[in-house]
PDB file of N, CA and C in Angstrom:
ATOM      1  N   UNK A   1    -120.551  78.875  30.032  1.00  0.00           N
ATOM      2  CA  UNK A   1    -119.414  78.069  29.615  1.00  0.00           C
ATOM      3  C   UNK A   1    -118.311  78.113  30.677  1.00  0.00           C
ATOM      4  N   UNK A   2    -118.109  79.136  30.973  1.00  0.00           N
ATOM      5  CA  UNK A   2    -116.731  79.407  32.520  1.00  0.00           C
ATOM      6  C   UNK A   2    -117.206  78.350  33.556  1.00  0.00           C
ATOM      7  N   UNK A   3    -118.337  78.393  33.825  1.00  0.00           N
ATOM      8  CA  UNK A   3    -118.377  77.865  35.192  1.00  0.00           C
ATOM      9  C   UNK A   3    -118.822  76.324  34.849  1.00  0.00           C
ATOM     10  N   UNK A   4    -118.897  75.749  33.489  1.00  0.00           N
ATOM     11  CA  UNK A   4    -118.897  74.545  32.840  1.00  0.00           C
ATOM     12  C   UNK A   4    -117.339  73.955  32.887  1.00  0.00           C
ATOM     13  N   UNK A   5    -116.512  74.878  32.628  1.00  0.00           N
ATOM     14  CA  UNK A   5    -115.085  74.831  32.829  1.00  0.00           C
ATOM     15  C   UNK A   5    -114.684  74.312  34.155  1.00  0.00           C
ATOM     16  N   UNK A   6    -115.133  75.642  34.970  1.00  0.00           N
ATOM     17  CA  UNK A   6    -114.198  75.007  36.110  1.00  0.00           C
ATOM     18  C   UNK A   6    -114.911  74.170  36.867  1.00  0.00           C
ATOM     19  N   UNK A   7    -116.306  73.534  36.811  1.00  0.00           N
ATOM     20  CA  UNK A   7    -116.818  72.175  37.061  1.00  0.00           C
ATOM     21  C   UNK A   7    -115.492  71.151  36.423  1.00  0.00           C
ATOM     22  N   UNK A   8    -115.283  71.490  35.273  1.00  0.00           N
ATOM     23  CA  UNK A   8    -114.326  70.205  34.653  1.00  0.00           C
ATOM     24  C   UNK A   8    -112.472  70.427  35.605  1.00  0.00           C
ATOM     25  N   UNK A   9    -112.818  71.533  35.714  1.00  0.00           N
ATOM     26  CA  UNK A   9    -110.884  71.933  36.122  1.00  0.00           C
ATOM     27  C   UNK A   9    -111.561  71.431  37.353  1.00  0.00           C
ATOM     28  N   UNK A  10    -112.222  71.485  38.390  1.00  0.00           N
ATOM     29  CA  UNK A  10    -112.422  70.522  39.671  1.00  0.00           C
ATOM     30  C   UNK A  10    -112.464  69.066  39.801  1.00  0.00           C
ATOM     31  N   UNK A  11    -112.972  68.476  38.623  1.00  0.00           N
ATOM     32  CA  UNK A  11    -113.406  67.413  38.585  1.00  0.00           C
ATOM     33  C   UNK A  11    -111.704  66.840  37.824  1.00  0.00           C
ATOM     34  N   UNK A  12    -110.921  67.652  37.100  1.00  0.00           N
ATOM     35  CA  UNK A  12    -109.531  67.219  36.787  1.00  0.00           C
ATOM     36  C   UNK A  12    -108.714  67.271  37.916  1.00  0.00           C
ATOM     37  N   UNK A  13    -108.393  68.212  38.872  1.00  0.00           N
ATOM     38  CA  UNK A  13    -107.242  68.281  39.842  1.00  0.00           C
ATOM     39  C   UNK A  13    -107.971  67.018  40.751  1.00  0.00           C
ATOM     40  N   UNK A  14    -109.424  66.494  40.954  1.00  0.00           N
ATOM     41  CA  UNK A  14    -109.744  65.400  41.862  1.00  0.00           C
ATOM     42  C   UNK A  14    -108.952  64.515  41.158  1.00  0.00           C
ATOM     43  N   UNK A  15    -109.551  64.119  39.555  1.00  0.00           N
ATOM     44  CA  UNK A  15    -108.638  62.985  39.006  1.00  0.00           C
ATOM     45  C   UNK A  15    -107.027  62.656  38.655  1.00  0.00           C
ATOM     46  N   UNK A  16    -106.293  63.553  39.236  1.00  0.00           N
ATOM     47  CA  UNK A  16    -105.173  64.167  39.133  1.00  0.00           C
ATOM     48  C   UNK A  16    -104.765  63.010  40.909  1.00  0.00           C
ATOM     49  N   UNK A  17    -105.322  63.146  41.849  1.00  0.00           N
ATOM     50  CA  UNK A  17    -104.861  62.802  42.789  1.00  0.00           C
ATOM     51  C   UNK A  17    -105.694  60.994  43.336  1.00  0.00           C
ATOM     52  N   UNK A  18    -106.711  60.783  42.570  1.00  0.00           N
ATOM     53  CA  UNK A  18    -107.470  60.043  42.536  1.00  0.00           C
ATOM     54  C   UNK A  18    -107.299  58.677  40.938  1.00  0.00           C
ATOM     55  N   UNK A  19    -106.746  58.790  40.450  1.00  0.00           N
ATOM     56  CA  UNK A  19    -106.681  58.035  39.047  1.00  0.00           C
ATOM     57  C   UNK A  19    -105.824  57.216  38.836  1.00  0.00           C
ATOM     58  N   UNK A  20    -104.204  57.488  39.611  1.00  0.00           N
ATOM     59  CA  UNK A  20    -103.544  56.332  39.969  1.00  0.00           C
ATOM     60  C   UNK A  20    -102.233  56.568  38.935  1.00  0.00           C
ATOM     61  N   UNK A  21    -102.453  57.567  37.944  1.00  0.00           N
ATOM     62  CA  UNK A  21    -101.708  57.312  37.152  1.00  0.00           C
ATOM     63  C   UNK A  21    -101.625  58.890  36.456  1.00  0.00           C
ATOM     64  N   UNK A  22    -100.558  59.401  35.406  1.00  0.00           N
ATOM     65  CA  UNK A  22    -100.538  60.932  35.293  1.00  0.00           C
ATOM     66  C   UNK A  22    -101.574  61.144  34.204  1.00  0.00           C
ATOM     67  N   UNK A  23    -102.221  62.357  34.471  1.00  0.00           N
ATOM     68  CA  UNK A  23    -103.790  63.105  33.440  1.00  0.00           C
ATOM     69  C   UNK A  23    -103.163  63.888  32.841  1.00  0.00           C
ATOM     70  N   UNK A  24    -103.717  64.194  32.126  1.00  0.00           N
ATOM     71  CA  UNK A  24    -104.013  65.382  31.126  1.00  0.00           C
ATOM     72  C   UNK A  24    -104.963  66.071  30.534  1.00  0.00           C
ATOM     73  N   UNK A  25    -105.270  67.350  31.126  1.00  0.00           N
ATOM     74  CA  UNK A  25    -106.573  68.145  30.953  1.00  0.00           C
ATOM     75  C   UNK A  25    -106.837  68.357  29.160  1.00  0.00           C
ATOM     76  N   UNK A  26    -108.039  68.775  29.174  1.00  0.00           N
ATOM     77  CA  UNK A  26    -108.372  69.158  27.807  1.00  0.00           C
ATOM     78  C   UNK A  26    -107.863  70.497  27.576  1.00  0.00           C
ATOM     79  N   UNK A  27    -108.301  71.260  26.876  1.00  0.00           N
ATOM     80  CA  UNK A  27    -107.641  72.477  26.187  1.00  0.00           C
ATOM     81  C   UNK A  27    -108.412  73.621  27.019  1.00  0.00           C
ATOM     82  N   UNK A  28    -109.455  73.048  27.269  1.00  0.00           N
ATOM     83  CA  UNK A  28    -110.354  74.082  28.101  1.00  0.00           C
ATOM     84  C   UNK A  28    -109.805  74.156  29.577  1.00  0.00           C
ATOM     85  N   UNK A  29    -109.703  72.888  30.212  1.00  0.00           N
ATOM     86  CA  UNK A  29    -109.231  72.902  31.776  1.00  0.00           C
ATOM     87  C   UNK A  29    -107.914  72.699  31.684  1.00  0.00           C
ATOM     88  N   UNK A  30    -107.151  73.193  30.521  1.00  0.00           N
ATOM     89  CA  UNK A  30    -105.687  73.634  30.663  1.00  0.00           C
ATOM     90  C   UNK A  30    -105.520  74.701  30.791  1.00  0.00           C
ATOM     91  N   UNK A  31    -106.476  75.828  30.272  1.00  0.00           N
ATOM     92  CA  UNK A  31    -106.296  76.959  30.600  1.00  0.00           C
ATOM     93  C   UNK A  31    -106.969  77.587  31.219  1.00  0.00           C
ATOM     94  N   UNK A  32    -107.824  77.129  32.285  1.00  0.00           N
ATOM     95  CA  UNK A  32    -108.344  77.514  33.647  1.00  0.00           C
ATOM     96  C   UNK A  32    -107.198  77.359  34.305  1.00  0.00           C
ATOM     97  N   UNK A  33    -106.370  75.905  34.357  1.00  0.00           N
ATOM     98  CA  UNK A  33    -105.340  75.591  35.175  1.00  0.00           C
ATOM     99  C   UNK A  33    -104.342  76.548  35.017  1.00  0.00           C
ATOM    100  N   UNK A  34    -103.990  77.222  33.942  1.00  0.00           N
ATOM    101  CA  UNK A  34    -102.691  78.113  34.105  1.00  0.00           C
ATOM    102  C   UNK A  34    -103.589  79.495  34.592  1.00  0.00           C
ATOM    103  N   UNK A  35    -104.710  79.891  34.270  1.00  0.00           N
ATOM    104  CA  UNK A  35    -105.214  81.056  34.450  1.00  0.00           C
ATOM    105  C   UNK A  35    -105.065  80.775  36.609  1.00  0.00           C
ATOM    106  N   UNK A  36    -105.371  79.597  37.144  1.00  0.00           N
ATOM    107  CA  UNK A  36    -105.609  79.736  38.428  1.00  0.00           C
ATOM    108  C   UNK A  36    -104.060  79.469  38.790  1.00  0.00           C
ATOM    109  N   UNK A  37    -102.644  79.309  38.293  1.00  0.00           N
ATOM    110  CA  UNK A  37    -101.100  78.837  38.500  1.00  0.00           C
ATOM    111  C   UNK A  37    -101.018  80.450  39.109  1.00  0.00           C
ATOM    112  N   UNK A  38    -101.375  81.746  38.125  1.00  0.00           N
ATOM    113  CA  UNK A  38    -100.941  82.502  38.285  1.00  0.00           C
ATOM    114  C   UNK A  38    -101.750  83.823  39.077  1.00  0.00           C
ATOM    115  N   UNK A  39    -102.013  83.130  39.938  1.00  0.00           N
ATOM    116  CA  UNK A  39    -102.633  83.338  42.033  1.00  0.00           C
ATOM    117  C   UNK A  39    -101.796  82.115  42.528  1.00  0.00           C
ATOM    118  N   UNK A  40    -100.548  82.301  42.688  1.00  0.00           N
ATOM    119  CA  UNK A  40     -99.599  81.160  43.464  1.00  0.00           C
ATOM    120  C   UNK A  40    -100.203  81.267  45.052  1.00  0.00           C
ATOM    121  N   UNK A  41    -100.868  82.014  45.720  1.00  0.00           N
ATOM    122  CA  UNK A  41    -100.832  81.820  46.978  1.00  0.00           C
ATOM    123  C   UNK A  41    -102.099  81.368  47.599  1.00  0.00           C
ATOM    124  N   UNK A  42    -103.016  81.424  46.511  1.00  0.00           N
ATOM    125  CA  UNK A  42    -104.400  81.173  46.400  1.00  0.00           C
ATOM    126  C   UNK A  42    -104.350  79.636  45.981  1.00  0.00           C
ATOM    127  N   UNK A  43    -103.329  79.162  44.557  1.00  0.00           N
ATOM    128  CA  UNK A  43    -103.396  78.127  44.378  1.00  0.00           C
ATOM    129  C   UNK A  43    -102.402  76.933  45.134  1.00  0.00           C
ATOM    130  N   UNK A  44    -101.424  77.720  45.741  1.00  0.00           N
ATOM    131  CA  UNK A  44    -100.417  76.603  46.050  1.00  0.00           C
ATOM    132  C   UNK A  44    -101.233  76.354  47.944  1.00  0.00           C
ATOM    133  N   UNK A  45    -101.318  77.524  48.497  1.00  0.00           N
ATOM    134  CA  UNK A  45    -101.845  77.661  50.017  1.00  0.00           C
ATOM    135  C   UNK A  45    -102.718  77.416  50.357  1.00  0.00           C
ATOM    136  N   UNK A  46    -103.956  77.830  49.521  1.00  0.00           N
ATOM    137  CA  UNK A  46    -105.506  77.390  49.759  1.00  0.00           C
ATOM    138  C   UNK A  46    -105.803  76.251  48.803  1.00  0.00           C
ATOM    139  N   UNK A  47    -105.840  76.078  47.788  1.00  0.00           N
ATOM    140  CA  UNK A  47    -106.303  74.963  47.139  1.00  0.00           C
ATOM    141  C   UNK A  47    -105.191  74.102  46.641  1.00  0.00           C
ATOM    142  N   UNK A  48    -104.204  73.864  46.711  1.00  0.00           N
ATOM    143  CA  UNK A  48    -103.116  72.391  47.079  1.00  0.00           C
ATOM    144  C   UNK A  48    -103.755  72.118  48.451  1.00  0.00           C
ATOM    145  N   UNK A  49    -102.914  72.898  48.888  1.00  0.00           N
ATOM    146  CA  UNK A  49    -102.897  72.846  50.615  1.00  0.00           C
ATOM    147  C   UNK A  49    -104.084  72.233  51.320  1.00  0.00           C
ATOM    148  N   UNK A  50    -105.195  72.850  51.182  1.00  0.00           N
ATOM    149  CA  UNK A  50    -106.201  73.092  51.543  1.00  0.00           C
ATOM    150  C   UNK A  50    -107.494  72.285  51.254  1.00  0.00           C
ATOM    151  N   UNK A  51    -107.260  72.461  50.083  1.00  0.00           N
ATOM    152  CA  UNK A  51    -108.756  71.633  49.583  1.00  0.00           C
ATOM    153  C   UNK A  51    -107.973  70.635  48.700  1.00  0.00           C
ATOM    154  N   UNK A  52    -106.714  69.925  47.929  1.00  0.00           N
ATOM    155  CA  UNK A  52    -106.982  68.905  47.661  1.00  0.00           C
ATOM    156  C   UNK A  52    -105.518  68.082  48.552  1.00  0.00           C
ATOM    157  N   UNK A  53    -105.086  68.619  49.218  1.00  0.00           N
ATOM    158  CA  UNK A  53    -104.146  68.139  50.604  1.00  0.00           C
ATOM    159  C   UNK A  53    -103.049  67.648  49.940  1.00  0.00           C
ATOM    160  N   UNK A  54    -102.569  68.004  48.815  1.00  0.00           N
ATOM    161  CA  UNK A  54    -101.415  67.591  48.034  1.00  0.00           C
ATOM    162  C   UNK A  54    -100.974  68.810  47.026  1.00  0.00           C
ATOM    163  N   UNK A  55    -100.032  68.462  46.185  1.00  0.00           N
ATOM    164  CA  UNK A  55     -99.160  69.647  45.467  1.00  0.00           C
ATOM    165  C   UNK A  55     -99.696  68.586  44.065  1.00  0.00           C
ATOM    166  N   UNK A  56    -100.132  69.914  43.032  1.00  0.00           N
ATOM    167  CA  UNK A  56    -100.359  69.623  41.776  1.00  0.00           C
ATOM    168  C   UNK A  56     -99.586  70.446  41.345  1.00  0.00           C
ATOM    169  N   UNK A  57     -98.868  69.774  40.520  1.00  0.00           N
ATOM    170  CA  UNK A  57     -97.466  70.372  39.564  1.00  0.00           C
ATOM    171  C   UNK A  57     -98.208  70.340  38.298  1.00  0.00           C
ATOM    172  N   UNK A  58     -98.154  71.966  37.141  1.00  0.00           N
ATOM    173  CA  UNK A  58     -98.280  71.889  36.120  1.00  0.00           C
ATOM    174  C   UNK A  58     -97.025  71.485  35.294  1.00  0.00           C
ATOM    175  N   UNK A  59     -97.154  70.624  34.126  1.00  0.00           N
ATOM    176  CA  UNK A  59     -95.755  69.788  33.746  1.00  0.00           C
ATOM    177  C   UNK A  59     -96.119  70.124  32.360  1.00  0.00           C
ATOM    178  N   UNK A  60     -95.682  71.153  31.641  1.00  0.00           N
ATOM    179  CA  UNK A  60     -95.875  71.642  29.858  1.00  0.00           C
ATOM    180  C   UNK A  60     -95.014  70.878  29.311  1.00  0.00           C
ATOM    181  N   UNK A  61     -95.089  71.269  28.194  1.00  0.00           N
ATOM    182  CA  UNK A  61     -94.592  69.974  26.909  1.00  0.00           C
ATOM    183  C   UNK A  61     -92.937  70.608  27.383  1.00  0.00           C
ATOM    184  N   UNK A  62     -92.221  69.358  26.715  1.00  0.00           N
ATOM    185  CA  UNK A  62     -91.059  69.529  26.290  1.00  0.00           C
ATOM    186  C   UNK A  62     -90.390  69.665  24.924  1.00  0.00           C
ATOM    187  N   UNK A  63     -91.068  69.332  24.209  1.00  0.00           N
ATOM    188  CA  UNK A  63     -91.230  69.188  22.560  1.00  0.00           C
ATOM    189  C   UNK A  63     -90.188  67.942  21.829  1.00  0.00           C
ATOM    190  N   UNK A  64     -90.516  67.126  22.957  1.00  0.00           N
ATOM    191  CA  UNK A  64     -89.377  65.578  22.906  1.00  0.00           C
ATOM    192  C   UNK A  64     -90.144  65.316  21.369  1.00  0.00           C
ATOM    193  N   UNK A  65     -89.349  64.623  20.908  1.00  0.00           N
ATOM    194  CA  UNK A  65     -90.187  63.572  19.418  1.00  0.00           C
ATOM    195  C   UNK A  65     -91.088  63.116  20.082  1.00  0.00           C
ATOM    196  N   UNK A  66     -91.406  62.088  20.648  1.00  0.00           N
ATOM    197  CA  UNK A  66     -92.633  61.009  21.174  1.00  0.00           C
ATOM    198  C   UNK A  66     -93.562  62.040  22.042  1.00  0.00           C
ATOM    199  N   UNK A  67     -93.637  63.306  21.882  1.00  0.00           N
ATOM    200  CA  UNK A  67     -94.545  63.826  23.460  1.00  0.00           C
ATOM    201  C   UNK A  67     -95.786  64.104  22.929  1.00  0.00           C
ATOM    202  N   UNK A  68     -96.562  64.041  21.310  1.00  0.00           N
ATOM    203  CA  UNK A  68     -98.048  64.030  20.926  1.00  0.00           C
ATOM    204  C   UNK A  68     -98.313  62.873  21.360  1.00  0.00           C
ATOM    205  N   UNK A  69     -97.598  61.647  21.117  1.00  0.00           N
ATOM    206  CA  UNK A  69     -98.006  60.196  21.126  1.00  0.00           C
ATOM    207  C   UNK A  69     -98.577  59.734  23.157  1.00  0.00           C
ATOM    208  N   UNK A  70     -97.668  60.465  23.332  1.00  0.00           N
ATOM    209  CA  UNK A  70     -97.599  60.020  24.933  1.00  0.00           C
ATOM    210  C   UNK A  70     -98.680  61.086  25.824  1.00  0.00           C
ATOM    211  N   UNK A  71     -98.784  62.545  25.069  1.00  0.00           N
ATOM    212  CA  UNK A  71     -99.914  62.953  26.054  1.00  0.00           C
ATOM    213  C   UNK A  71    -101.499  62.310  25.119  1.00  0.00           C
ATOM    214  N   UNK A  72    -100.894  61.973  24.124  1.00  0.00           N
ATOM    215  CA  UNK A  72    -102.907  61.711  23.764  1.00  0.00           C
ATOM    216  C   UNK A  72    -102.887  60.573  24.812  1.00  0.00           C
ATOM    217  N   UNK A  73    -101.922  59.649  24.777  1.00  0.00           N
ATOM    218  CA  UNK A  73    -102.325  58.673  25.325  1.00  0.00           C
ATOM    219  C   UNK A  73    -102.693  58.773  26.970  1.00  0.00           C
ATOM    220  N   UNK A  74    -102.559  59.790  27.193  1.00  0.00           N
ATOM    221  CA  UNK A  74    -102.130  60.228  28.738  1.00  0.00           C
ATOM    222  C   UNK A  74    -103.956  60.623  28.464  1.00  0.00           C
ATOM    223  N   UNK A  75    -104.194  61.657  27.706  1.00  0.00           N
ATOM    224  CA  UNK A  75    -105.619  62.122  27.679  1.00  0.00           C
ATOM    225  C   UNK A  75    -106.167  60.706  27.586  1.00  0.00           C
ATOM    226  N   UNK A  76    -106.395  59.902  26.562  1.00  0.00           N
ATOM    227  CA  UNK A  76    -107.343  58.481  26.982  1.00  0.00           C
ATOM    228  C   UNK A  76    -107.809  57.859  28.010  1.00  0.00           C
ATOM    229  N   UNK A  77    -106.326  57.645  28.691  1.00  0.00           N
ATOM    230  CA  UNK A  77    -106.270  57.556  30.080  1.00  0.00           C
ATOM    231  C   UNK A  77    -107.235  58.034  31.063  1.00  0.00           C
ATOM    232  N   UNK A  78    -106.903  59.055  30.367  1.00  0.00           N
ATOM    233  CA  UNK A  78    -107.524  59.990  31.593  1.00  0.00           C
ATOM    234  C   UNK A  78    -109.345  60.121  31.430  1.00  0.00           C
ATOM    235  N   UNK A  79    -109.508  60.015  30.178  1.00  0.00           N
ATOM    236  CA  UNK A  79    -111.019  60.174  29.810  1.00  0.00           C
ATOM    237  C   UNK A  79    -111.649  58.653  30.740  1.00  0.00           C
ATOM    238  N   UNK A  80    -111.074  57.860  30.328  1.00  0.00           N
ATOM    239  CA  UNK A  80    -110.803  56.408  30.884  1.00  0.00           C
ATOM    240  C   UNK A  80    -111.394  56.369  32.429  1.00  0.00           C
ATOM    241  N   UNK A  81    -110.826  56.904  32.957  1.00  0.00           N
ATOM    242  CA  UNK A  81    -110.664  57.224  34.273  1.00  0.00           C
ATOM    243  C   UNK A  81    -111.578  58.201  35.060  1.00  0.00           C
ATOM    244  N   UNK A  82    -112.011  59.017  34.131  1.00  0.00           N
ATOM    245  CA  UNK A  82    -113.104  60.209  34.333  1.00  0.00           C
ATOM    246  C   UNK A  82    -114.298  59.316  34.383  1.00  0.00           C
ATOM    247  N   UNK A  83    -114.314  58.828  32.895  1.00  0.00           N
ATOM    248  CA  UNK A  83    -115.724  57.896  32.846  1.00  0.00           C
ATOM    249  C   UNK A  83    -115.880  56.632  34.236  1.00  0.00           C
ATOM    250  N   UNK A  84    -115.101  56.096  34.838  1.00  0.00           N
ATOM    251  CA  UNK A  84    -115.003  54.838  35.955  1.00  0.00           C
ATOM    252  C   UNK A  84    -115.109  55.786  37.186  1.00  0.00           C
ATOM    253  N   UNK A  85    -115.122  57.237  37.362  1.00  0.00           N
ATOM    254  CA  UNK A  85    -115.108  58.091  38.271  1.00  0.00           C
ATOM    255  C   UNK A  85    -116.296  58.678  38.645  1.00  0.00           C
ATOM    256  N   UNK A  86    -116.949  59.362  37.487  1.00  0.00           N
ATOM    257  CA  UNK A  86    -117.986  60.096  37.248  1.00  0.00           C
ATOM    258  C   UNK A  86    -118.697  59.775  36.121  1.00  0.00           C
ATOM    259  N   UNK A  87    -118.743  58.391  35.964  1.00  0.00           N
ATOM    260  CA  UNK A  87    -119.485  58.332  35.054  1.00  0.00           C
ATOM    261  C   UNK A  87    -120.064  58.712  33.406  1.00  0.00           C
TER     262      UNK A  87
END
């Protein structure tokens, strides 16, 4: 299952810079993503930097009224976008 994960947390930070528009991981490759935030020098130096040549900002809720409505829709999107990607 881990390494089913971070197949998906790879295949999210690609669609993250590749999709055109802002993603939102599932529950599983949300918390690979904070588990890999906190190696800042591993994640910001070697893999921003490095392997996807840009800065991925993690952006958590704010707990606005409208912010269930706007990340599901952000996840659709994004499934959207996965599927026209990878099939």
């Amino acid at each position: 299952h881990a390494l089913a994960v971070i197949e998906e947390y790879k295949r999210f930070a690609f669609l993250a810079q590749a999709a055109g528009h802002p993603v939102t991981p599932s529950v599983a490759v949300d918390a690979a993503w904070h588990f890999h935030l906190q190696y800042t020098l591993e994640y910001w130096d070697v893999f921003c930097a490095g392997v996807l040549r840009a800065r991925l900002h993690h952006m958590p809720a704010t707990g606005a009224p409208d912010e269930g409505a706007v990340y599901a829709q952000r996840y659709r999107d994004t499934l959207d976008s996965y599927r026209r990607l990878f099939g």
